[in-house]
Protein backbone atom coordinates (compact mmCIF):
# COMPACT_ATOMS: atom_id res chain seq x y z
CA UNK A 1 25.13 118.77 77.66
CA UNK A 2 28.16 120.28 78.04
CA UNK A 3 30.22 118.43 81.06
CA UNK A 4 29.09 114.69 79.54
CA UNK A 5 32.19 113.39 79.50
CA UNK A 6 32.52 114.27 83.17
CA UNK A 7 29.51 112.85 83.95
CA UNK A 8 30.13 109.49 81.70
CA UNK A 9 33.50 109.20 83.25
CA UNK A 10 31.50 109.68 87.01
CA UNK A 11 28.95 107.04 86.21
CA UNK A 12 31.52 104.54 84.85
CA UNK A 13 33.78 105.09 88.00
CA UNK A 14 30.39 104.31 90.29
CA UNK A 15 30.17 101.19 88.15
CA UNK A 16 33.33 99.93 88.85
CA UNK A 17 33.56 100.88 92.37
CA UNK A 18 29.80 99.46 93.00
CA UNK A 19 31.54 96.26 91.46
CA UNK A 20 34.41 96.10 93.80
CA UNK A 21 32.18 97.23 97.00
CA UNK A 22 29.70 94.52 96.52
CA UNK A 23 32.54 91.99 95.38
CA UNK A 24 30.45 90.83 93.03
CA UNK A 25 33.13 91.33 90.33
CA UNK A 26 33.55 87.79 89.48
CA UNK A 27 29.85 86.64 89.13
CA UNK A 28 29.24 86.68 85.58
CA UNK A 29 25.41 87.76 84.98
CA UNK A 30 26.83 91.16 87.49
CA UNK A 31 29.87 91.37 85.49
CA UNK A 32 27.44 91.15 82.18
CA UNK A 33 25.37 93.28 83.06
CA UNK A 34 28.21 96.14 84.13
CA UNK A 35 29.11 95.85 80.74
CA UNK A 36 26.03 96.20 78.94
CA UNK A 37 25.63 99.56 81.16
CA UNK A 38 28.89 100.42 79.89
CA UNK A 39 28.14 100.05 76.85
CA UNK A 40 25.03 102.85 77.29
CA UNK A 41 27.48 104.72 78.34
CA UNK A 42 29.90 104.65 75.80
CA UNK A 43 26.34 105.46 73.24
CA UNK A 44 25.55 108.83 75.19
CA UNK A 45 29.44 109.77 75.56
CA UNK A 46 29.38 109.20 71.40
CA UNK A 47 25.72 110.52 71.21
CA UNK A 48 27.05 113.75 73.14
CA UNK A 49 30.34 114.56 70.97
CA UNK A 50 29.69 118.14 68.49
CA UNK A 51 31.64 118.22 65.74
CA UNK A 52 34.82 120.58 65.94
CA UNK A 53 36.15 122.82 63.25
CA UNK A 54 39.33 122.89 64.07
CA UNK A 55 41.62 121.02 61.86
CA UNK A 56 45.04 121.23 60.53
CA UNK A 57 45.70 121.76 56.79
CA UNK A 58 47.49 118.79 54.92
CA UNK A 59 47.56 116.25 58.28
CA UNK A 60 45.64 113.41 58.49
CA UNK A 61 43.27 113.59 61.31
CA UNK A 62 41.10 110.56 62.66
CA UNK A 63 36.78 112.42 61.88
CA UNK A 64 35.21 113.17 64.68
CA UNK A 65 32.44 111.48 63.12
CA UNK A 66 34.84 108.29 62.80
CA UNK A 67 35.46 108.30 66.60
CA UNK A 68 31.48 109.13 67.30
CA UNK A 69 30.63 105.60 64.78
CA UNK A 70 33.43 103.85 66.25
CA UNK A 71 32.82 104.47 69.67
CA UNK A 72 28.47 104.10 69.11
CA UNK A 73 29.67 100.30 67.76
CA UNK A 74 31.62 99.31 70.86
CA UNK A 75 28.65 100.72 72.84
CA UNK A 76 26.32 98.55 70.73
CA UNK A 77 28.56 95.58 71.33
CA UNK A 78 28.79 95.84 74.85
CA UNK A 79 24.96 96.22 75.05
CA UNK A 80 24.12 92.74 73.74
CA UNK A 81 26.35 91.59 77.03
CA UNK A 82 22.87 91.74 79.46
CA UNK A 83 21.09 89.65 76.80
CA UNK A 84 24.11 87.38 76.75
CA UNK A 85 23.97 86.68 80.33
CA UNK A 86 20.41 86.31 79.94
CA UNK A 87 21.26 83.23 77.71
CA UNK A 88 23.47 81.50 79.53
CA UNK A 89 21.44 81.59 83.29
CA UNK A 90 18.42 79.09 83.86
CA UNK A 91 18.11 75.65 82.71
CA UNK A 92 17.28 75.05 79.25
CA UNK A 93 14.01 74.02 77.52
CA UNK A 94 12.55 74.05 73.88
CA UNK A 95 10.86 77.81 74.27
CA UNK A 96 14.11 78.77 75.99
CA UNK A 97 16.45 77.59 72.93
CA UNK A 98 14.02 79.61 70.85
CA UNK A 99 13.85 82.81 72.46
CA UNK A 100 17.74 82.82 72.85
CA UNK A 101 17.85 82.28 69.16
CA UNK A 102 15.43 85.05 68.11
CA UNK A 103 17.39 87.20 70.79
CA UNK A 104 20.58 86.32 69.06
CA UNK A 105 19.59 87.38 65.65
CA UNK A 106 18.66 90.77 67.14
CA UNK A 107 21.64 91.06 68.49
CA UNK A 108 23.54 91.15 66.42
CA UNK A 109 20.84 93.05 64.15
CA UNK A 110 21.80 95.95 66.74
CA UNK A 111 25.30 95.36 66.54
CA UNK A 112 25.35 95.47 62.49
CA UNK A 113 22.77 98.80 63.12
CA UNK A 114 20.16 96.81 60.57
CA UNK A 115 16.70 97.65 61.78
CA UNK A 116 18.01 98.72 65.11
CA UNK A 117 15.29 100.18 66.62
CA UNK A 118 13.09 96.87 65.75
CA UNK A 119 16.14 94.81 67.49
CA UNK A 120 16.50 96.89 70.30
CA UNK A 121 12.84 97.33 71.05
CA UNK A 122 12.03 93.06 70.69
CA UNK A 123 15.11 92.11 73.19
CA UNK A 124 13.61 94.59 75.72
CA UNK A 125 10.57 93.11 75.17
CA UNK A 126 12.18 89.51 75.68
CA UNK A 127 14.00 91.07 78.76
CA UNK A 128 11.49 92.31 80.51
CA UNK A 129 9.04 89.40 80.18
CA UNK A 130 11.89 87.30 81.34
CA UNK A 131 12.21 89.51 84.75
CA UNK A 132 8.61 89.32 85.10
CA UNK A 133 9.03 85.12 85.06
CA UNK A 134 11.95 84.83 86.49
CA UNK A 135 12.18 87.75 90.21
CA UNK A 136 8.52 86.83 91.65
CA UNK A 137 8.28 90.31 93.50
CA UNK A 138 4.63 89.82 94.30
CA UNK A 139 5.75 87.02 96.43
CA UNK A 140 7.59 89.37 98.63
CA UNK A 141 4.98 90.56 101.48
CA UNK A 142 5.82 94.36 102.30
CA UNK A 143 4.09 94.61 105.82
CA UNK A 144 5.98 92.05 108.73
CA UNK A 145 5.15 88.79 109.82
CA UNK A 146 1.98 88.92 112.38
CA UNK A 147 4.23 87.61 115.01
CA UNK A 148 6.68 90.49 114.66
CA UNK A 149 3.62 92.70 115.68
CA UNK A 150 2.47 90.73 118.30
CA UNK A 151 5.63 91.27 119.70
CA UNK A 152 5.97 95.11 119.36
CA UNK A 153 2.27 95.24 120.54
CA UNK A 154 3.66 93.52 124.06
C-alpha cells in the first residue's frame, strides 16, 4: 500500500480522539484495549515498510529491517495488553486462574515470536469464548416491548 503510514497515523489519531470523546480514557479494560489496537497498528505500519536502497557509504545507518523487527516487537507487546485486561476483570475462580495462566505463557510466546502463530491463534480462541460467556447478546430482544406498540397502535 503505498500511503500506510498515512492511513496508520489516521487510524491511531481516531483512536485517541474516540478515547477522549467517549472519556473513557481512564477506564482501564478501554485504555487496554486502545493499546492492544495500537499495537496492530504498529504490526501493519512495520508489515508495510519496503526496503530502501539508498544508503550512505562509510556511515552507520540504523537497517530498515532493524526498525521493521523493532517496531513488529513493540506491536507484539502492546498486543498482549487486551489479554491483559482480560486477566485482571471478573472475579476469580480455579478455571479462571488456569486460563489466565495458559494465556500468559502465550503471551509472552507471541512476544518472544516462539510458535507465534500457535500463541496468537489459542488467545483468540480464549478471547472469544470469553466474549461469548461474558456480553449475553442473545439476551438483548431486537423488536420493542409489546407495550411500546400498543401505544403507537393508539
Amino acid at each position: 500500500m503505498r500511503h500506510s503510514d498515512f492511513a496508520v497515523a489516521g487510524l491511531v489519531g481516531v483512536v485517541v480522539i474516540q478515547a477522549l470523546g467517549y472519556g473513557l480514557i481512564f477506564d482501564l479494560n478501554f485504555f487496554l484495549r486502545n493499546l492492544s489496537v495500537c499495537g496492530g497498528l504498529l504490526m501493519v505500519l512495520s508489515d508495510s515498510w519496503v526496503r530502501k536502497t539508498k544508503a550512505f557509504a562509510g556511515l552507520p545507518q540504523l537497517d530498515e529491517k532493524d526498525r521493521k523487527m523493532y517496531f513488529q516487537l513493540a506491536g507484539r507487546v502492546l498486543l498482549i495488553f487486551l489479554f491483559i485486561g482480560f486477566v485482571f476483570s471478573g472475579q476469580w475462580s480455579v478455571w479462571r486462574i488456569v486460563v489466565s495462566l495458559v494465556g500468559l505463557v502465550a503471551c509472552v510466546m507471541v512476544v518472544v515470536g516462539f510458535k507465534a502463530k500457535f500463541s496468537a491463534t489459542l488467545l483468540v480462541v480464549i478471547l472469544s469464548i470469553f466474549n461469548i460467556l461474558v456480553n449475553n447478546f442473545w439476551t438483548v430482544s431486537f423488536f420493542p416491548p409489546s407495550r411500546v406498540l400498543f401505544a403507537l397502535a393508539n
